[in-house]
PDB file of N, CA and C in Angstrom:
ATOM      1  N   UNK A   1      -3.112  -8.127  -6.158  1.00  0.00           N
ATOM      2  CA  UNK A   1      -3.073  -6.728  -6.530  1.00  0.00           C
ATOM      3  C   UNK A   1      -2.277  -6.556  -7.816  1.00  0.00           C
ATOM      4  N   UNK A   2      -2.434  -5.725  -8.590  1.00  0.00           N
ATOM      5  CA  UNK A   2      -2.170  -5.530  -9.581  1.00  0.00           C
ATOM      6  C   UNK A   2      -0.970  -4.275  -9.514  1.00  0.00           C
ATOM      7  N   UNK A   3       0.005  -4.471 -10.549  1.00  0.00           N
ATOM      8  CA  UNK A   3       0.922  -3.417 -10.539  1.00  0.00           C
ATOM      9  C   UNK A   3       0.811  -2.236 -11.551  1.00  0.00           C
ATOM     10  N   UNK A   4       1.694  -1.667 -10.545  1.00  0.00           N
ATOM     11  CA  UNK A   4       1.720   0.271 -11.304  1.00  0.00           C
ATOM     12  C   UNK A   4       2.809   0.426 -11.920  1.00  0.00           C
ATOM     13  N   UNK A   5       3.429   1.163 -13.167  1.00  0.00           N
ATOM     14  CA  UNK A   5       4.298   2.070 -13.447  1.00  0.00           C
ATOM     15  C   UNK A   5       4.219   3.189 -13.034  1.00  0.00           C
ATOM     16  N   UNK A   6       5.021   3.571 -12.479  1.00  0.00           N
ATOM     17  CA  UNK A   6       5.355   5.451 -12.086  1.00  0.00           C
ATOM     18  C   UNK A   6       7.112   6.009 -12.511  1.00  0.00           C
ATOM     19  N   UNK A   7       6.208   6.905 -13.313  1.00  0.00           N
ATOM     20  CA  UNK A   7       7.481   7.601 -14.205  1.00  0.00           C
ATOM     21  C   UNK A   7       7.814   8.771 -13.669  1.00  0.00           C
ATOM     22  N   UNK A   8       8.478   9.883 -13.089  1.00  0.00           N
ATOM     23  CA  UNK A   8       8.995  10.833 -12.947  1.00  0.00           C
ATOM     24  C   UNK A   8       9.290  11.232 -14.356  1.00  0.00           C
ATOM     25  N   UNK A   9       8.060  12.369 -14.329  1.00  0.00           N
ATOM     26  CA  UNK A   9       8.297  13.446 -16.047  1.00  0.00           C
ATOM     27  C   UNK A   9       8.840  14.855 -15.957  1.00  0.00           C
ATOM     28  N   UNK A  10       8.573  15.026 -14.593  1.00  0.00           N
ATOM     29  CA  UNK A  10       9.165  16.627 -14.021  1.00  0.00           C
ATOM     30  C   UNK A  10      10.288  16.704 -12.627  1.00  0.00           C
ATOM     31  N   UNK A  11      10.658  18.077 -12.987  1.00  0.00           N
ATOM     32  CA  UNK A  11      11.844  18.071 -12.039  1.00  0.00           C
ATOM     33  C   UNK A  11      11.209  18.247 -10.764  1.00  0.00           C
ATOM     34  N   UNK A  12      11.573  18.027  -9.861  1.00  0.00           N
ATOM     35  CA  UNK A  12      11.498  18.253  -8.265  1.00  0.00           C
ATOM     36  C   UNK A  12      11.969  19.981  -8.010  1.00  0.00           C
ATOM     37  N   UNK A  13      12.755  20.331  -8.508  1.00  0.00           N
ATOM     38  CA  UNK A  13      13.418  22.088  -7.668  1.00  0.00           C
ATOM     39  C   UNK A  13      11.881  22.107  -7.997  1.00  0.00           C
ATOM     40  N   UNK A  14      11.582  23.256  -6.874  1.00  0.00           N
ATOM     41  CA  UNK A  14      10.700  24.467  -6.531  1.00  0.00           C
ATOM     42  C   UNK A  14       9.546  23.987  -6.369  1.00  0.00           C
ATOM     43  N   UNK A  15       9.767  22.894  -6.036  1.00  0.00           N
ATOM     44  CA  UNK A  15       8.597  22.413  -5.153  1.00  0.00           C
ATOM     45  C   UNK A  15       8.448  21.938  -3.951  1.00  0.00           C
ATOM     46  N   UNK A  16       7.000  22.035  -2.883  1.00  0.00           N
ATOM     47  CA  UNK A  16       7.931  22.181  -1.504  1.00  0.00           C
ATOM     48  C   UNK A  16       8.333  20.415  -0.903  1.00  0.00           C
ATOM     49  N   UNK A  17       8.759  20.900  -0.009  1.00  0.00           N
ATOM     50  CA  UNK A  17       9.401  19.677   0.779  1.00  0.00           C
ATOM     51  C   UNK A  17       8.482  18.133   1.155  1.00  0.00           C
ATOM     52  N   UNK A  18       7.257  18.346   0.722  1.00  0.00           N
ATOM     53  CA  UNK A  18       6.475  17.400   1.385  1.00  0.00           C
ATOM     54  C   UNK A  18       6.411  16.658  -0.175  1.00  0.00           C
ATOM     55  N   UNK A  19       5.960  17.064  -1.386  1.00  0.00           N
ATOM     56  CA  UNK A  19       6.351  17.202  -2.653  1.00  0.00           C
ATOM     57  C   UNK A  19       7.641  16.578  -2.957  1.00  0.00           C
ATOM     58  N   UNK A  20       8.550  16.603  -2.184  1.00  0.00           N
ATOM     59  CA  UNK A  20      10.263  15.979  -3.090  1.00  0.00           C
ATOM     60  C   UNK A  20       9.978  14.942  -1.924  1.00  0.00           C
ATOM     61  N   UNK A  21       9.558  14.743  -0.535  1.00  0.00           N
ATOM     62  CA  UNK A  21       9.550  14.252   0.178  1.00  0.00           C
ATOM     63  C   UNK A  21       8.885  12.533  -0.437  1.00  0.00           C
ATOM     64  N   UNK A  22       7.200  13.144  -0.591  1.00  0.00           N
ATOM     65  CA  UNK A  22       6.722  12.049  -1.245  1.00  0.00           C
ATOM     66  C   UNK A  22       7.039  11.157  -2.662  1.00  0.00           C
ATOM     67  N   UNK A  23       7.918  12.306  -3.439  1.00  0.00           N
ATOM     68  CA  UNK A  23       8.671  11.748  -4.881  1.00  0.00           C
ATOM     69  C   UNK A  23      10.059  10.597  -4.137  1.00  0.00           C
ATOM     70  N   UNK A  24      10.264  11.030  -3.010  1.00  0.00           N
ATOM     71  CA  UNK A  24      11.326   9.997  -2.519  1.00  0.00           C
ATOM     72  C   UNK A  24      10.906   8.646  -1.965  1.00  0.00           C
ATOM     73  N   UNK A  25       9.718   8.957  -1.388  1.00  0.00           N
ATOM     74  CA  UNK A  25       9.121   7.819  -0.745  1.00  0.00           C
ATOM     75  C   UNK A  25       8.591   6.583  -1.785  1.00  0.00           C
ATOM     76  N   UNK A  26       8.099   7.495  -3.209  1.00  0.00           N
ATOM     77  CA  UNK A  26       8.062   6.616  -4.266  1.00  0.00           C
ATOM     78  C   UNK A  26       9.026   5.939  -4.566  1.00  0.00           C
ATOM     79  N   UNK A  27      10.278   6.597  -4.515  1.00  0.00           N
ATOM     80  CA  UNK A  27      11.746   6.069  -5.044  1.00  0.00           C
ATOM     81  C   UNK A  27      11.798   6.537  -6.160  1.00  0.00           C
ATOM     82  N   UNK A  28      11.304   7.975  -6.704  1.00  0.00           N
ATOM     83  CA  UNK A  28      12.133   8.606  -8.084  1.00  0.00           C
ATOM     84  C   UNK A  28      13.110   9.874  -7.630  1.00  0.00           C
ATOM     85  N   UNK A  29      14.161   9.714  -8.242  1.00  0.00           N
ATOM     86  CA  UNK A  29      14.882  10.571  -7.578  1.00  0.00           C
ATOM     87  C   UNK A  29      15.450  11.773  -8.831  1.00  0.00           C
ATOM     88  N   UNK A  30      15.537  11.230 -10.082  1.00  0.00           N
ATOM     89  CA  UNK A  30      15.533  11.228 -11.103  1.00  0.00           C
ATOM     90  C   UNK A  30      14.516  11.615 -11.881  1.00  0.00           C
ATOM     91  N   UNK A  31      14.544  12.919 -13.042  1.00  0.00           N
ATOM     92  CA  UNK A  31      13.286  12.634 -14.220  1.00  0.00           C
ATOM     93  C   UNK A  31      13.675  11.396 -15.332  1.00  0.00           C
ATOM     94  N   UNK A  32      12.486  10.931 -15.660  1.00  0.00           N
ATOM     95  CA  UNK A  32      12.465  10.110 -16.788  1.00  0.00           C
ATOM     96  C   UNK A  32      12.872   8.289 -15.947  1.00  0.00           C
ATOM     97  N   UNK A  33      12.989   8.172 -14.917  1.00  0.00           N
ATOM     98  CA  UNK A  33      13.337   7.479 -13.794  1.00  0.00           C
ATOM     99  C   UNK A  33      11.871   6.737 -13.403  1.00  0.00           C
ATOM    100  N   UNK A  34      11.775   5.262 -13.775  1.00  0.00           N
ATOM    101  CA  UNK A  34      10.642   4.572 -13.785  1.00  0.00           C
ATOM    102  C   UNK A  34      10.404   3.569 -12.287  1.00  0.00           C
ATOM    103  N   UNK A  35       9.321   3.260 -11.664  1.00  0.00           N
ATOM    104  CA  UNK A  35       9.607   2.238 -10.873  1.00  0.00           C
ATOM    105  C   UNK A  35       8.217   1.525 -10.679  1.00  0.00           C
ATOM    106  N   UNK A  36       8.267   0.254  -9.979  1.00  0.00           N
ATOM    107  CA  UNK A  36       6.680  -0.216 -10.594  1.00  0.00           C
ATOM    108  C   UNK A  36       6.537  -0.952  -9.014  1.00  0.00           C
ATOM    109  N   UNK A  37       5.256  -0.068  -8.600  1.00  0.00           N
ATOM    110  CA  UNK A  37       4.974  -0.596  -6.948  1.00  0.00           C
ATOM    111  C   UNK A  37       3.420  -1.378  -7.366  1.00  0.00           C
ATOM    112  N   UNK A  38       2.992  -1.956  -6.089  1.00  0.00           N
ATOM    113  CA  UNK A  38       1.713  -2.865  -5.907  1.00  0.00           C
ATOM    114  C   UNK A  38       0.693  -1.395  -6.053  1.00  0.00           C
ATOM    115  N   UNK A  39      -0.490  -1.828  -6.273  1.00  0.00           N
ATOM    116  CA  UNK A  39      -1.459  -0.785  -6.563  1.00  0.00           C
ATOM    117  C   UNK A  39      -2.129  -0.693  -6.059  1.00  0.00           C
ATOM    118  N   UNK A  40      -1.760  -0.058  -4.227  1.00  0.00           N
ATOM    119  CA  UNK A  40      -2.367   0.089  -3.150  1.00  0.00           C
ATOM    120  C   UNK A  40      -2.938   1.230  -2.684  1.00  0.00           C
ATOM    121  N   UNK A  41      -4.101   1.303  -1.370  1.00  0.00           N
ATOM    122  CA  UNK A  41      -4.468   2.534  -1.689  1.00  0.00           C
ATOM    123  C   UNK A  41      -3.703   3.669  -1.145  1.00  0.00           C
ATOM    124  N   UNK A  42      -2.263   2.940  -0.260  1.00  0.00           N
ATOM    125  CA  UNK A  42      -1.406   4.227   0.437  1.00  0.00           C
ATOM    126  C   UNK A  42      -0.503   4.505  -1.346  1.00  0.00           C
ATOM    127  N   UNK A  43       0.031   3.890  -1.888  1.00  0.00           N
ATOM    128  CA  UNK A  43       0.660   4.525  -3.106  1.00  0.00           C
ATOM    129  C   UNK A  43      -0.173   5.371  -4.299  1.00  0.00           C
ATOM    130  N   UNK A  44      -1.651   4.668  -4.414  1.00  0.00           N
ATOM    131  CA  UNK A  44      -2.351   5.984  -4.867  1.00  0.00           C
ATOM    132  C   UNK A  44      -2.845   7.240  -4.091  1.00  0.00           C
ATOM    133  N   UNK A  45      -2.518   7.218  -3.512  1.00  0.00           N
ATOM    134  CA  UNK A  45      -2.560   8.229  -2.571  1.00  0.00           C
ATOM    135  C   UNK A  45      -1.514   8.962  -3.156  1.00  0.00           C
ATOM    136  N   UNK A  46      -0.317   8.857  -2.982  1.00  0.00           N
ATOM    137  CA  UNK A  46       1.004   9.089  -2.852  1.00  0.00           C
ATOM    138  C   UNK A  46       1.113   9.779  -4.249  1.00  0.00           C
ATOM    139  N   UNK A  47       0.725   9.208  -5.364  1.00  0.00           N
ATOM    140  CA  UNK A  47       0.658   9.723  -6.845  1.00  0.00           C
ATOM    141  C   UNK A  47       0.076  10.675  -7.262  1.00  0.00           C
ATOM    142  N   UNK A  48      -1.387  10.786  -6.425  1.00  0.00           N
ATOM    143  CA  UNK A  48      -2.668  11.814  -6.885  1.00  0.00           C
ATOM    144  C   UNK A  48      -1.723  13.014  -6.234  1.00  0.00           C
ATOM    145  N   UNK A  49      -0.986  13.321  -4.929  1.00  0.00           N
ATOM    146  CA  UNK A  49      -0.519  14.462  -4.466  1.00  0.00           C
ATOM    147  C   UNK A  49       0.911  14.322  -5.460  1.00  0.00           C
ATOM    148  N   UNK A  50       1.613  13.883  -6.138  1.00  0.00           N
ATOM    149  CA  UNK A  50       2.840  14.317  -7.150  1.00  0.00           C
ATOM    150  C   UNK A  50       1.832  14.618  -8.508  1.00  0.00           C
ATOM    151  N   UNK A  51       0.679  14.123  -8.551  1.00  0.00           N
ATOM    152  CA  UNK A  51       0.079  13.637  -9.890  1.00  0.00           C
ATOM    153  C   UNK A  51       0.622  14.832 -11.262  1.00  0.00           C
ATOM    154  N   UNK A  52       1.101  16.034 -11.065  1.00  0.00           N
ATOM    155  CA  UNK A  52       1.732  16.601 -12.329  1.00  0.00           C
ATOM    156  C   UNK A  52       3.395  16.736 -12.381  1.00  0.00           C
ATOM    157  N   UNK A  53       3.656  15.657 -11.687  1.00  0.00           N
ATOM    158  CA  UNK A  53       4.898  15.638 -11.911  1.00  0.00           C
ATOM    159  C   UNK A  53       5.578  14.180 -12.471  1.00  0.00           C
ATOM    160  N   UNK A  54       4.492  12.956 -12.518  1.00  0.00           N
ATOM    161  CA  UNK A  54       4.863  11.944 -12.758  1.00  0.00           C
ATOM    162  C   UNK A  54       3.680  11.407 -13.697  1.00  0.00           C
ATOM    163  N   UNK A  55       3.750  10.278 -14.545  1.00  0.00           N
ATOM    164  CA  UNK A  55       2.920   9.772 -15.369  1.00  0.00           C
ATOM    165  C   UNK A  55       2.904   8.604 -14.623  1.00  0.00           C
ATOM    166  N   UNK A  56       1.552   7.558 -14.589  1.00  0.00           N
ATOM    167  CA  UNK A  56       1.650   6.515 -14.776  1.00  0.00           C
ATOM    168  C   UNK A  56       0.681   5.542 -15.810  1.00  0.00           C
ATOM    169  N   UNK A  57       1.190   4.317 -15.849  1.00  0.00           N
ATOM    170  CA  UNK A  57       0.464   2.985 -16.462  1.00  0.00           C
ATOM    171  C   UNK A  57       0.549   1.689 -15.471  1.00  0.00           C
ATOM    172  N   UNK A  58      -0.494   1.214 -16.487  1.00  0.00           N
ATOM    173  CA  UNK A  58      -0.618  -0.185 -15.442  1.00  0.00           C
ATOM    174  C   UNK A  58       0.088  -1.465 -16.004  1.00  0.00           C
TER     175      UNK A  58
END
């Protein structure tokens, strides 16, 4: 499997709980806060529901 970058580009306030929930499960806790998981289909999953709050690359 091939790996992901996932960047946190936006803040978390005012968004709901399932939203900061899944930004945690990524492990960004932080904006501008990078981390690079396997490119599976539970973590794309996980991205498409943050998808305007984080960027990624491969």
């Amino acid at each position: 499997m091939s790996k992901i970058k996932i960047t946190q580009v936006k803040s978390a306030i005012d968004r709901t709980n399932r939203q900061k929930a899944t930004l945690k499960a990524l492990g960004l806790n932080k904006v501008n806060q990078t981390v690079e998981h396997e490119e599976t289909p539970q973590i794309l999953g996980m991205v498409k529901k943050v998808e305007h709050l984080v960027k990624t690359t491969k």
